[in-house]
Structure formats: structure tokens, C-alpha cells
PDB file of N, CA and C in Angstrom:
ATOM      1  N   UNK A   1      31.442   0.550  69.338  1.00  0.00           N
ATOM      2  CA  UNK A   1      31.451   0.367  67.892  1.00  0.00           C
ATOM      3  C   UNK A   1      30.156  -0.337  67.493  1.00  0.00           C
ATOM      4  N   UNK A   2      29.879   0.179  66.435  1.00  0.00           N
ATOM      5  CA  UNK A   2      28.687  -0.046  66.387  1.00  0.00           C
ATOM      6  C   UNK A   2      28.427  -1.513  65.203  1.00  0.00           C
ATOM      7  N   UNK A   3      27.462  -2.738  65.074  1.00  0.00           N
ATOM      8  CA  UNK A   3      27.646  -3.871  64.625  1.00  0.00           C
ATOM      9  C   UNK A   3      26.451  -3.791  63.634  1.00  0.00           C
ATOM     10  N   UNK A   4      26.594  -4.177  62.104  1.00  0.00           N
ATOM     11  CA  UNK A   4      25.796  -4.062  60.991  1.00  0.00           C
ATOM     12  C   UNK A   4      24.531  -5.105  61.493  1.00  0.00           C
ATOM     13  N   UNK A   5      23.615  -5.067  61.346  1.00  0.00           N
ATOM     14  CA  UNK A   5      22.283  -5.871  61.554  1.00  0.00           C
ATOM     15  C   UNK A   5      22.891  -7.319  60.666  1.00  0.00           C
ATOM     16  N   UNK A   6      22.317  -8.510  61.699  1.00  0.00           N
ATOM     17  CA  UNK A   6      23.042  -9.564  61.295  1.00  0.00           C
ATOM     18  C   UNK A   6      21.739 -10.035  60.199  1.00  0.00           C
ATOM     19  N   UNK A   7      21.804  -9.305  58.724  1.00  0.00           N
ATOM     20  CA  UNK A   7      21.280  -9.635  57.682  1.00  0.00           C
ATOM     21  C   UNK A   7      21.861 -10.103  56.102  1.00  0.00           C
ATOM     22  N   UNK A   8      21.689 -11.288  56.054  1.00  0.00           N
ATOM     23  CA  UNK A   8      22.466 -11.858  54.790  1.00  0.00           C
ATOM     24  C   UNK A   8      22.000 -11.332  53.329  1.00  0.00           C
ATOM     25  N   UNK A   9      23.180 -10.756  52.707  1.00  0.00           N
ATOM     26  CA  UNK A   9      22.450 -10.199  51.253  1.00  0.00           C
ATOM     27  C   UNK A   9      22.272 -10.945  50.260  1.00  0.00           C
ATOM     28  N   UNK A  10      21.508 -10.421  49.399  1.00  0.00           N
ATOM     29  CA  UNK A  10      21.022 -11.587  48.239  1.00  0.00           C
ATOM     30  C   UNK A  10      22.481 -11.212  47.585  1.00  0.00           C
ATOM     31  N   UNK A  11      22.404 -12.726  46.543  1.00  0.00           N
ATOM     32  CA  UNK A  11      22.987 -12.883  45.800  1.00  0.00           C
ATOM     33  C   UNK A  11      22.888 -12.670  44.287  1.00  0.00           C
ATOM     34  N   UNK A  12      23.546 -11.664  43.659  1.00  0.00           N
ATOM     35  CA  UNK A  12      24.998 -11.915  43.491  1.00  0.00           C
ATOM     36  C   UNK A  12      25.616 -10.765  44.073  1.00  0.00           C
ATOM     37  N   UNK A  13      26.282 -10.496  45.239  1.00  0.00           N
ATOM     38  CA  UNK A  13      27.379  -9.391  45.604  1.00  0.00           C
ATOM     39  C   UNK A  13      28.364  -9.441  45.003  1.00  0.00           C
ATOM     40  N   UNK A  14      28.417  -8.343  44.789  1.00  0.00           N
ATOM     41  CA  UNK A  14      30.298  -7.718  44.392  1.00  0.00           C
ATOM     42  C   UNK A  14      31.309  -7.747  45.057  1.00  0.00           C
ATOM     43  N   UNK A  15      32.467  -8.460  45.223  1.00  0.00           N
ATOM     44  CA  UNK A  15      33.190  -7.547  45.733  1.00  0.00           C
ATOM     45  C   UNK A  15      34.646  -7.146  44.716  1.00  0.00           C
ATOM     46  N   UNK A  16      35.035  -6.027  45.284  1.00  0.00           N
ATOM     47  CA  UNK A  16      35.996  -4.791  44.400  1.00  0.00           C
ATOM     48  C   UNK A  16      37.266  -4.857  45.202  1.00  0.00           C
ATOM     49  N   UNK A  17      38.708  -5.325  44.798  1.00  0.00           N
ATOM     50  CA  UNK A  17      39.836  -4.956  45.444  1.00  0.00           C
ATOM     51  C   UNK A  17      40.490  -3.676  44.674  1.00  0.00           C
ATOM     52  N   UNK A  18      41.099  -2.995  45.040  1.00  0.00           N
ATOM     53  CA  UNK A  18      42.035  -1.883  44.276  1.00  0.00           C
ATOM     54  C   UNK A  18      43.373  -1.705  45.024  1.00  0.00           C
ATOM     55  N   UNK A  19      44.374  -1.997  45.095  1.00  0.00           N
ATOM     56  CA  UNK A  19      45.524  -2.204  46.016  1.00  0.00           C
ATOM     57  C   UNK A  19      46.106  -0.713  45.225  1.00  0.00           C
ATOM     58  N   UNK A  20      47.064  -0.503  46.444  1.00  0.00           N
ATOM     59  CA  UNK A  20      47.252   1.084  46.094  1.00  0.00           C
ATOM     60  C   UNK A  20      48.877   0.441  45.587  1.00  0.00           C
ATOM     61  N   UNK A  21      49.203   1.102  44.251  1.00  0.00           N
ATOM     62  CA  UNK A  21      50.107   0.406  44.075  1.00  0.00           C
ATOM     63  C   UNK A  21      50.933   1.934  43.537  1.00  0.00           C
ATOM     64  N   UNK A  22      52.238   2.104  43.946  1.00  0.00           N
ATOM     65  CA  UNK A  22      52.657   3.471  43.034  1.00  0.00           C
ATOM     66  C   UNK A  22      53.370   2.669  42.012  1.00  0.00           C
ATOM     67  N   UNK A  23      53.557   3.524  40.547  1.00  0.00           N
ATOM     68  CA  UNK A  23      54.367   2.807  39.460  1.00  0.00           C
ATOM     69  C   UNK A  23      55.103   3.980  38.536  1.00  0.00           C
ATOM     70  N   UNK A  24      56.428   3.526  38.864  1.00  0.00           N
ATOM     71  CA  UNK A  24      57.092   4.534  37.897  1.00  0.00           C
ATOM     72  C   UNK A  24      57.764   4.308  36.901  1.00  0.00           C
ATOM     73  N   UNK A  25      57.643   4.992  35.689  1.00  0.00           N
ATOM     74  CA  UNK A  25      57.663   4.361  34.298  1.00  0.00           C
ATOM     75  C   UNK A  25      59.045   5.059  33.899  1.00  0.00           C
ATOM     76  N   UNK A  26      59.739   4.438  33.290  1.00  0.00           N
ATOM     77  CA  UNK A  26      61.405   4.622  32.955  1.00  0.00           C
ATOM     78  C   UNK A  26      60.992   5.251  31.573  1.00  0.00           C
ATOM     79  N   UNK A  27      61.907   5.531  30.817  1.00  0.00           N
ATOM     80  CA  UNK A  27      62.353   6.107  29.167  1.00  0.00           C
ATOM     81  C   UNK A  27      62.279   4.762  28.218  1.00  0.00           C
ATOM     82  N   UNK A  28      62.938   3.710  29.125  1.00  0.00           N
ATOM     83  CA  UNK A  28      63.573   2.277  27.967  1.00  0.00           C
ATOM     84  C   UNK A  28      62.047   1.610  27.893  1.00  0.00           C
ATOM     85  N   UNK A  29      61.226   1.851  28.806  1.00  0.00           N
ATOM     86  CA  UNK A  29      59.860   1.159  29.010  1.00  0.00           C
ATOM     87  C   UNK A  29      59.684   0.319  29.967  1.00  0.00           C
ATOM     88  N   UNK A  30      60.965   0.849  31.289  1.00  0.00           N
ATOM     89  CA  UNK A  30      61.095  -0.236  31.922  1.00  0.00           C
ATOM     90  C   UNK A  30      59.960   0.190  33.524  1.00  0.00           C
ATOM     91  N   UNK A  31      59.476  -0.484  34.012  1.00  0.00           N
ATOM     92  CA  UNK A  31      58.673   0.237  35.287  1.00  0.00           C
ATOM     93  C   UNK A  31      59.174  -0.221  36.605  1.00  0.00           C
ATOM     94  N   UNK A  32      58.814   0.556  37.724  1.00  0.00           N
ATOM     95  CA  UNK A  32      58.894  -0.253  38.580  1.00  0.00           C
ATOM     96  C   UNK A  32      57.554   0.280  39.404  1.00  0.00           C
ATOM     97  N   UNK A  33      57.076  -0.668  40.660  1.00  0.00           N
ATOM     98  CA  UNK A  33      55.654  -1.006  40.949  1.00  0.00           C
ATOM     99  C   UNK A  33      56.208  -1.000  42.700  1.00  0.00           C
ATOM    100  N   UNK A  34      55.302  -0.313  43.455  1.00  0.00           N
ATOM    101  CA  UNK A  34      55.526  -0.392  44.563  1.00  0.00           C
ATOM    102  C   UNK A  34      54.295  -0.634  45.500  1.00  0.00           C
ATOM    103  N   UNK A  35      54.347  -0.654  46.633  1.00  0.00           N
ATOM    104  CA  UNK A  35      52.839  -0.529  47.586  1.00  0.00           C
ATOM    105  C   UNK A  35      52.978   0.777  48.036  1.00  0.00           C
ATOM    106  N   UNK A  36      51.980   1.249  48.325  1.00  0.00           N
ATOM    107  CA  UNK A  36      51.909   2.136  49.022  1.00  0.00           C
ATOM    108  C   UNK A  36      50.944   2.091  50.283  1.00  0.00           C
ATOM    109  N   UNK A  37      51.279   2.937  51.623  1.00  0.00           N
ATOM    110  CA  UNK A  37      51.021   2.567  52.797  1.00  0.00           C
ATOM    111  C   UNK A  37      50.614   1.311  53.370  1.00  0.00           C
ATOM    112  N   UNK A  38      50.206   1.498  54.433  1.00  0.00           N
ATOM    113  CA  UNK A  38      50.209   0.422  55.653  1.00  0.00           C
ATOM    114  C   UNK A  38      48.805  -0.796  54.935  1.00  0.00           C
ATOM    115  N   UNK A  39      47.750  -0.232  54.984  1.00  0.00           N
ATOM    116  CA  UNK A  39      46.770  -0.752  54.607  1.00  0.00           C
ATOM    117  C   UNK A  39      46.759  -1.245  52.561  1.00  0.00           C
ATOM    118  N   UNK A  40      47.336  -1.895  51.973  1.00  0.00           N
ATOM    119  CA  UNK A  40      47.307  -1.424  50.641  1.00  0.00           C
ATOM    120  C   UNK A  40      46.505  -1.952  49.857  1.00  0.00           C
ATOM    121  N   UNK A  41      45.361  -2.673  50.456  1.00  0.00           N
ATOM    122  CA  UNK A  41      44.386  -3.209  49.428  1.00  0.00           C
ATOM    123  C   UNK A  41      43.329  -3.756  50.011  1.00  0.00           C
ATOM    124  N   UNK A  42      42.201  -2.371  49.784  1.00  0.00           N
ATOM    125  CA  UNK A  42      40.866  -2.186  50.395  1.00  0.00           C
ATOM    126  C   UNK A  42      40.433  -2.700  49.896  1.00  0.00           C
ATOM    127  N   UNK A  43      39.453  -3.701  50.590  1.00  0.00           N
ATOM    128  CA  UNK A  43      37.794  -3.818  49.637  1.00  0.00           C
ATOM    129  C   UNK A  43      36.740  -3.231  49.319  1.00  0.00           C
ATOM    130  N   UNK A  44      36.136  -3.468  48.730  1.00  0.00           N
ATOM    131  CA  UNK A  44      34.626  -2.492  48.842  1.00  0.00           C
ATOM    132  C   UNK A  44      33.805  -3.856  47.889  1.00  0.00           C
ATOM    133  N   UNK A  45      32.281  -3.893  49.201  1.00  0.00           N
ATOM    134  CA  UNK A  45      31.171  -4.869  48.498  1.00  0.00           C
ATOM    135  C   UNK A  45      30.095  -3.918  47.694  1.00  0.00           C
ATOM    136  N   UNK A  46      29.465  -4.621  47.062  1.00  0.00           N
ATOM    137  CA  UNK A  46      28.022  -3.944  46.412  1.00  0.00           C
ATOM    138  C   UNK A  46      27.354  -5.380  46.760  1.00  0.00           C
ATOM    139  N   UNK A  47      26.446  -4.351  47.448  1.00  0.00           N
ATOM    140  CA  UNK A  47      25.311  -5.223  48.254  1.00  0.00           C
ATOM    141  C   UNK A  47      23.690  -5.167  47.878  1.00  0.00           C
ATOM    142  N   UNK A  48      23.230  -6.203  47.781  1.00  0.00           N
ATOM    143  CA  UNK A  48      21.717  -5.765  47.786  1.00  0.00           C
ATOM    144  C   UNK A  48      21.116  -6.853  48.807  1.00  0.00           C
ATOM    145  N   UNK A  49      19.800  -6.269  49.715  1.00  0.00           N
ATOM    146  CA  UNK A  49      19.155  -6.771  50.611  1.00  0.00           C
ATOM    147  C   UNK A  49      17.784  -7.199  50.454  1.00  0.00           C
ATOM    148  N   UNK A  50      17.243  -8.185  50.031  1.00  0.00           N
ATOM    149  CA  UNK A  50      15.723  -7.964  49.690  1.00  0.00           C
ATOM    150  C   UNK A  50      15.475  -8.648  50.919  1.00  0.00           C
ATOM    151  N   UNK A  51      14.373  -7.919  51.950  1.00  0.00           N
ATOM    152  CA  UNK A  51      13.928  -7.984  53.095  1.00  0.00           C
ATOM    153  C   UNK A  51      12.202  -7.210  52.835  1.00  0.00           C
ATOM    154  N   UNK A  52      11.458  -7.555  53.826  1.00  0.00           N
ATOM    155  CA  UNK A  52      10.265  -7.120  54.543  1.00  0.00           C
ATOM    156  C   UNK A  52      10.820  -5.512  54.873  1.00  0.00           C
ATOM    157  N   UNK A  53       9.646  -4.740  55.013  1.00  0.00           N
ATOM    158  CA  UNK A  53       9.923  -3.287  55.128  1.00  0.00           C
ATOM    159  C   UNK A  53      10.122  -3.189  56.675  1.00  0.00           C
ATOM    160  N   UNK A  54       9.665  -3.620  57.235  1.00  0.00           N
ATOM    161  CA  UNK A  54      10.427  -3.560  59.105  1.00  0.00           C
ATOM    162  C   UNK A  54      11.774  -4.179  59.234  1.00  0.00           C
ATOM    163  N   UNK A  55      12.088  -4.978  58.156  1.00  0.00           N
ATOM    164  CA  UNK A  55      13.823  -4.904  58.297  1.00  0.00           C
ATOM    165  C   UNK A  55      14.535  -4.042  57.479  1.00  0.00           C
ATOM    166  N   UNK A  56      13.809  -3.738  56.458  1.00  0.00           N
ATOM    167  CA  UNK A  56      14.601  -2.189  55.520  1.00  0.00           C
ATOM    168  C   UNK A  56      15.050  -1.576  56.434  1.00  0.00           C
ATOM    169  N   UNK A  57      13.569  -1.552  57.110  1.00  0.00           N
ATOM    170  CA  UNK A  57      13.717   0.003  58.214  1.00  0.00           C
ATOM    171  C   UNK A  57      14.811   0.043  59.195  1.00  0.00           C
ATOM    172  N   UNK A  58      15.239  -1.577  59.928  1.00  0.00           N
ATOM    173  CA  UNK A  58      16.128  -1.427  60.864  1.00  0.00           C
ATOM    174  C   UNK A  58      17.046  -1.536  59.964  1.00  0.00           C
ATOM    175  N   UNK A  59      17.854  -1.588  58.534  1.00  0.00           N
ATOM    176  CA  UNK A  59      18.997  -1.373  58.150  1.00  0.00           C
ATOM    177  C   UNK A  59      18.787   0.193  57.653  1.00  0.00           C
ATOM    178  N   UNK A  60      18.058   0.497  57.227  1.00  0.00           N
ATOM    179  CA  UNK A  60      18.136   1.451  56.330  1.00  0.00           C
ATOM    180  C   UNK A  60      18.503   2.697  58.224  1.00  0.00           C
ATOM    181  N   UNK A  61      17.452   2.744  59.372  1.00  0.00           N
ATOM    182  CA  UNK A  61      17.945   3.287  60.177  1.00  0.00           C
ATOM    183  C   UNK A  61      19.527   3.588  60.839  1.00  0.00           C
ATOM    184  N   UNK A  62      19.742   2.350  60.584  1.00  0.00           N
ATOM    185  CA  UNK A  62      21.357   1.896  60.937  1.00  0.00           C
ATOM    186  C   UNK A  62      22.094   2.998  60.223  1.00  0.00           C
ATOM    187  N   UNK A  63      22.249   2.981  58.766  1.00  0.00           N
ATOM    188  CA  UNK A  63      22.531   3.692  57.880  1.00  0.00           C
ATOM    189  C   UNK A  63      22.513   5.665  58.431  1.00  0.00           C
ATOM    190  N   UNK A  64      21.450   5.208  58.278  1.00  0.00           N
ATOM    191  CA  UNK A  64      21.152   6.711  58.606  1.00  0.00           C
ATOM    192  C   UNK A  64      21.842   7.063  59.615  1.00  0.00           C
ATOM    193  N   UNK A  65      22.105   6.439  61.041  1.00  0.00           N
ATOM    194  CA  UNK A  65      22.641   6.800  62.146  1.00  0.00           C
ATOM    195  C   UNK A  65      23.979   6.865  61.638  1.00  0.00           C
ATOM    196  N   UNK A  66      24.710   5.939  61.528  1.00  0.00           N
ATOM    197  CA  UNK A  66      26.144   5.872  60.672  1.00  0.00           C
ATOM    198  C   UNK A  66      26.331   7.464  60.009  1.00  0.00           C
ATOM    199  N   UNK A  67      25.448   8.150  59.193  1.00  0.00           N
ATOM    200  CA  UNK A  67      25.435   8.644  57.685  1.00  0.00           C
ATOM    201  C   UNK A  67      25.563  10.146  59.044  1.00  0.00           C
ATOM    202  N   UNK A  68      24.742  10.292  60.719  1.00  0.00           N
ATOM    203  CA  UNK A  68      25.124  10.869  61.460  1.00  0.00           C
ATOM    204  C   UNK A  68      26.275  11.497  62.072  1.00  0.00           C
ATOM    205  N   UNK A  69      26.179  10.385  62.618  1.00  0.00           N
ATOM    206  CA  UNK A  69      27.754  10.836  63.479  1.00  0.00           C
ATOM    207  C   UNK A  69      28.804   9.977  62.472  1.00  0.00           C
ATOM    208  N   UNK A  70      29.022  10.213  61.297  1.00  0.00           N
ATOM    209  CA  UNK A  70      30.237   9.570  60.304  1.00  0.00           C
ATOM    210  C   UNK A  70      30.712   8.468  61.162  1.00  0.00           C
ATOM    211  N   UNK A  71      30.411   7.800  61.422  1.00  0.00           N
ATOM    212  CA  UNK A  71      31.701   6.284  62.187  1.00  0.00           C
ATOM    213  C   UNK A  71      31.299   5.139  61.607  1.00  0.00           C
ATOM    214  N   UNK A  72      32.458   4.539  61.481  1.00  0.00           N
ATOM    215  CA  UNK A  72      32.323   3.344  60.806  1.00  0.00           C
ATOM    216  C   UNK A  72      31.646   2.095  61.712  1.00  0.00           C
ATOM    217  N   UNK A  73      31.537   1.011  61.298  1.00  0.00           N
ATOM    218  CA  UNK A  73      30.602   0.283  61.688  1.00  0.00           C
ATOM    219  C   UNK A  73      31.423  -1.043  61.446  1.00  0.00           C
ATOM    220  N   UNK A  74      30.934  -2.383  62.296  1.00  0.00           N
ATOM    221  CA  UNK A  74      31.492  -3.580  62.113  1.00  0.00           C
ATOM    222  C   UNK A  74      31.065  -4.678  60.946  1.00  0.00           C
ATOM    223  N   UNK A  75      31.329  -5.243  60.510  1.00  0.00           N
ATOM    224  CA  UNK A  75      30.739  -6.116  59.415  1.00  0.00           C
ATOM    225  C   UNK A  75      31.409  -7.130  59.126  1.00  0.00           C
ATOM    226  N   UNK A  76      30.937  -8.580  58.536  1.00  0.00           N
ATOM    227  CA  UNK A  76      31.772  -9.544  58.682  1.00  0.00           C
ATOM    228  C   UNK A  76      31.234  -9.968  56.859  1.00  0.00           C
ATOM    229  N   UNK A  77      32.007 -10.097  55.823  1.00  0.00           N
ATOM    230  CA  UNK A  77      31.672 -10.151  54.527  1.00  0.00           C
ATOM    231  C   UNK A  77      31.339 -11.452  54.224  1.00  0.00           C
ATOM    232  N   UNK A  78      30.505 -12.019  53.502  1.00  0.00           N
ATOM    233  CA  UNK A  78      30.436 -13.420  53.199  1.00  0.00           C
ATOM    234  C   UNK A  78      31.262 -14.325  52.893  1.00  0.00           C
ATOM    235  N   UNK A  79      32.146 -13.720  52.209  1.00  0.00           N
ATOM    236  CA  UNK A  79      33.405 -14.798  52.236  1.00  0.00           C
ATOM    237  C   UNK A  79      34.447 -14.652  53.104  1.00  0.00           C
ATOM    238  N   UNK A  80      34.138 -14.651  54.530  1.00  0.00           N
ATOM    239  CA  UNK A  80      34.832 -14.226  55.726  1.00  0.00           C
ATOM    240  C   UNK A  80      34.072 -14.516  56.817  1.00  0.00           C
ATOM    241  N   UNK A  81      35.295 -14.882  57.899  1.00  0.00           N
ATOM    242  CA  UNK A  81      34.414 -15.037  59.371  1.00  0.00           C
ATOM    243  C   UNK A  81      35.143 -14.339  60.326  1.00  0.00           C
ATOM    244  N   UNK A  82      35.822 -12.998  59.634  1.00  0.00           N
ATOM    245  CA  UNK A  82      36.265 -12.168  60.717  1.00  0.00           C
ATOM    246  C   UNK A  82      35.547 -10.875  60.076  1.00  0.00           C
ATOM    247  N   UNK A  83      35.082  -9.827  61.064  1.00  0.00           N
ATOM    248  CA  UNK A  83      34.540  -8.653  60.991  1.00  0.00           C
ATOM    249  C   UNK A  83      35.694  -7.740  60.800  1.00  0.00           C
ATOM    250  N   UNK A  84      35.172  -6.900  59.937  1.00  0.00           N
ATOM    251  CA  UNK A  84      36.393  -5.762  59.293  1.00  0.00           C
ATOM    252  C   UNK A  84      35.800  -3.956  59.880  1.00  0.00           C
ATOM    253  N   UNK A  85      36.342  -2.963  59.599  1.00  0.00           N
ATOM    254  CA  UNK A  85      35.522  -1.770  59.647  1.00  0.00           C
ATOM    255  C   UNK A  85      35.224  -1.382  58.217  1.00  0.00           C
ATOM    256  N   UNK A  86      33.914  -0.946  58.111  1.00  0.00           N
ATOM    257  CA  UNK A  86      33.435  -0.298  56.985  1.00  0.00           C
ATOM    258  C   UNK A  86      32.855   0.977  57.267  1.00  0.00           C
ATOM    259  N   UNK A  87      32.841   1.888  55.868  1.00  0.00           N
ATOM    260  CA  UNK A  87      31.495   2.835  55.711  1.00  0.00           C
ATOM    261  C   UNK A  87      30.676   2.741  55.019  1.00  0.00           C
ATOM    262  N   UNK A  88      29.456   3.424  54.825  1.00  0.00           N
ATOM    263  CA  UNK A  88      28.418   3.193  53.626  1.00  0.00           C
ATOM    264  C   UNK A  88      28.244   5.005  53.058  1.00  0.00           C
ATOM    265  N   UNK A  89      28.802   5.185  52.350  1.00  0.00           N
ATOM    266  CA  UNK A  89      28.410   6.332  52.029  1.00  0.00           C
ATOM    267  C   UNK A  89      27.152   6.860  50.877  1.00  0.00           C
ATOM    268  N   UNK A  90      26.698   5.856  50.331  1.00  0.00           N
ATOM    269  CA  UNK A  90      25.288   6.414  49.808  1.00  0.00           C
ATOM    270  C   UNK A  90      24.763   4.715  49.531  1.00  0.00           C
ATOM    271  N   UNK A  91      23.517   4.122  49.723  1.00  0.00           N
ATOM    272  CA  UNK A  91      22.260   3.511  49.356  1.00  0.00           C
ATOM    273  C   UNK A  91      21.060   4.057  48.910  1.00  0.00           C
ATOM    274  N   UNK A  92      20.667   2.964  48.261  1.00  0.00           N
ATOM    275  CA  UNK A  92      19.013   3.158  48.242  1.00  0.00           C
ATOM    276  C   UNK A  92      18.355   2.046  48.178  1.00  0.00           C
ATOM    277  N   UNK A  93      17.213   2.650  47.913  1.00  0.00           N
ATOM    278  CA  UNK A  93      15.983   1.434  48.250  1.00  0.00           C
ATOM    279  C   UNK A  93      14.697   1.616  47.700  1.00  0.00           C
ATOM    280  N   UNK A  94      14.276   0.505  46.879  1.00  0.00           N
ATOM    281  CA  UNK A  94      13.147   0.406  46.490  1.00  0.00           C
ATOM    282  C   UNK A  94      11.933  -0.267  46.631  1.00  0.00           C
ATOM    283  N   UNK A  95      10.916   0.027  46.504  1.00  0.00           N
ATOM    284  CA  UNK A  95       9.630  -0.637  47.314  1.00  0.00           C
ATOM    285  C   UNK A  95       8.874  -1.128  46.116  1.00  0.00           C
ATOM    286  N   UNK A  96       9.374  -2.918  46.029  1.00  0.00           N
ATOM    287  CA  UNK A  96       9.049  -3.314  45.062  1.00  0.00           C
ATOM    288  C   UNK A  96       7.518  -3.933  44.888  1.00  0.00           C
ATOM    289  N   UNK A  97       7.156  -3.912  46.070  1.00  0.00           N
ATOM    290  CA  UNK A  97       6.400  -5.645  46.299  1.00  0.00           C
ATOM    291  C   UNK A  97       5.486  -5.083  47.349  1.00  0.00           C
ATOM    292  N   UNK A  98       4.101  -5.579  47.675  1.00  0.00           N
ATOM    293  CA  UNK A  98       3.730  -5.353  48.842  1.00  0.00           C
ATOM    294  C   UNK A  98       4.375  -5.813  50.178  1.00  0.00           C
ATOM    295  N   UNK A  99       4.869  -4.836  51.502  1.00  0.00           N
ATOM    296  CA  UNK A  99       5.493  -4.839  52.294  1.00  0.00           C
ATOM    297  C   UNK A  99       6.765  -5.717  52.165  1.00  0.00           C
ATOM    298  N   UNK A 100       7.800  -5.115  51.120  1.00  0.00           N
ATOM    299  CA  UNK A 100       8.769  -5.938  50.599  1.00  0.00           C
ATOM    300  C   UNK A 100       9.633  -4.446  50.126  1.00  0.00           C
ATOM    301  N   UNK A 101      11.144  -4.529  50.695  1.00  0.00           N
ATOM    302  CA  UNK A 101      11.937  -3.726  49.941  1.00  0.00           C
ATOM    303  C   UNK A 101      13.490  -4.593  49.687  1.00  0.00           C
ATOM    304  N   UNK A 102      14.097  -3.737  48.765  1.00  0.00           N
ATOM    305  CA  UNK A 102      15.025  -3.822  48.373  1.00  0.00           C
ATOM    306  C   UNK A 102      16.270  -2.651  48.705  1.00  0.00           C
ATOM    307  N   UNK A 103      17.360  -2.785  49.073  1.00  0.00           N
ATOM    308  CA  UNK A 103      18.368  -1.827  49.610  1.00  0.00           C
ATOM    309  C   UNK A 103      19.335  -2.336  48.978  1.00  0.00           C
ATOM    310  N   UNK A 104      19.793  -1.220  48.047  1.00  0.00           N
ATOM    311  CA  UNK A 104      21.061  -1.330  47.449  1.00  0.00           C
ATOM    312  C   UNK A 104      22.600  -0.833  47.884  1.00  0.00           C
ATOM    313  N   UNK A 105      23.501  -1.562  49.075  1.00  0.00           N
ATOM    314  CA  UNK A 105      24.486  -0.109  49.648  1.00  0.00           C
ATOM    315  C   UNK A 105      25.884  -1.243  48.963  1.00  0.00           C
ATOM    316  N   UNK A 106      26.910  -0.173  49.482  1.00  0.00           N
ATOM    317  CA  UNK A 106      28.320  -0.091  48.844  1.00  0.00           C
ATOM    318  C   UNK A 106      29.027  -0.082  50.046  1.00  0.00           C
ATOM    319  N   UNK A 107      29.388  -1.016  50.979  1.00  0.00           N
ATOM    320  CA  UNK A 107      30.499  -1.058  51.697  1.00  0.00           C
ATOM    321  C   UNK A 107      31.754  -0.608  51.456  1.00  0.00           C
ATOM    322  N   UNK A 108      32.457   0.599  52.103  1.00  0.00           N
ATOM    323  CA  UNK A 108      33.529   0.616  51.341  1.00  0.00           C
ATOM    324  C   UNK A 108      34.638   0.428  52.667  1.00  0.00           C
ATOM    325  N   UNK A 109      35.885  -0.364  52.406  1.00  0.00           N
ATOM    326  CA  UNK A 109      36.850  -0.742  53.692  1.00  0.00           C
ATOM    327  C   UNK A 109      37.121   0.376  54.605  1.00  0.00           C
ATOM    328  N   UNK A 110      37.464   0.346  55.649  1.00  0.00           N
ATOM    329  CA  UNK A 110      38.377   1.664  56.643  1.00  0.00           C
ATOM    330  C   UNK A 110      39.518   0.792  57.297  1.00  0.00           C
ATOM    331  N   UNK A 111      40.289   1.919  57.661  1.00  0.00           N
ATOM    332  CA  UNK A 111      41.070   1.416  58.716  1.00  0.00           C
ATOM    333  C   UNK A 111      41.599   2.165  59.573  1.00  0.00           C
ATOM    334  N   UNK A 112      41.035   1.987  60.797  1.00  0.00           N
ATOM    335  CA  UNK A 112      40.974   2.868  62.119  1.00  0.00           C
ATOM    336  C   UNK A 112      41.188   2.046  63.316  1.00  0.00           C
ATOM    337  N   UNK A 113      41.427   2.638  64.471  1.00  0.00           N
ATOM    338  CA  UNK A 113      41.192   1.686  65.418  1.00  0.00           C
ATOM    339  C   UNK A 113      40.175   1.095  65.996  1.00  0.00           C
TER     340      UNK A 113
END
């Protein structure tokens, strides 16, 4: 399994819960609210990295390999000191500065073995 480059993102990150919730709505207006499956409330971060372009490169590579063979990857979120599985399914990056970039990605949760 493969382990995210141990690089801290600038601040301010996002993070996004959405708990899968089913809800079924009565006639009188009455509801009822359930969970649904095992896992029921993913996270997903929005991240940005401002780094030197030889560390873009080793995240932005990372990425790319990931974006390869689809597998998720290890990561441990800032407000956490246990590593979770994630994917990244689209970033970017801009070259703001002399030998200076910026990488914008979207962690989004998994759960696999």
C-alpha cells in the first residue's frame, strides 16, 4: 500500500462529511431517517500544497501513479493521528513563483481492505 509523501498542506483545508443517511417521508409530515451501510460517513479534504517544484513533482508523480493503477493510497489528515485510505481523483497545479508551485487535490475517503 502505497503512503502519501509526508507533506503538510497549507492552510486553510477543507474538510467535507456527508453521512449516507436514507429518509422516508410519511403523508402527516412525519419522517423517518436511517444509516445506510457499513461505512456511513465519508470524508473528503480539499487540499492545497504550496511547495518548491521538486516536491510538486514528487506529489504530483505520486498522483499520477495512483491516477495508474487506480489504488488507493495511505494518508493521515491533520486533525488525526491515524492514517485512513483515500483517492485523488482530479488535481492541479499552478506555477506561481519562480521554482515554486502550488497543487490543489481533493482527497476523497475509501473503504477497502
Amino acid at each position: 500500500m502505497a503512503t502519501f509523501p509526508s507533506y503538510n498542506p497549507t492552510y486553510s483545508a477543507n474538510k467535507k462529511s456527508e453521512p449516507s443517511v436514507r429518509t422516508i417521508k410519511f403523508g402527516d409530515g412525519y419522517e423517518n431517517r436511517i444509516t445506510f451501510g457499513l461505512n456511513q460517513n465519508p470524508k473528503e479534504w480539499s487540499l492545497t500544497f504550496n511547495e518548491t517544484d521538486a516536491d510538486s513533482n514528487i506529489i504530483e508523480a505520486f498522483l499520477d501513479a495512483r491516477a495508474i493503477d487506480n489504488a488507493s493510497f495511505d494518508w493521515t489528515p491533520p486533525d488525526d493521528t491515524t492514517p485512513y485510505k483515500w483517492v485523488c481523483q482530479s488535481w492541479s497545479r499552478d506555477f506561481f513563483d519562480f521554482q515554486r508551485s502550488k497543487i490543489d487535490v481533493t482527497f476523497r475517503q475509501v473503504f477497502e481492505p
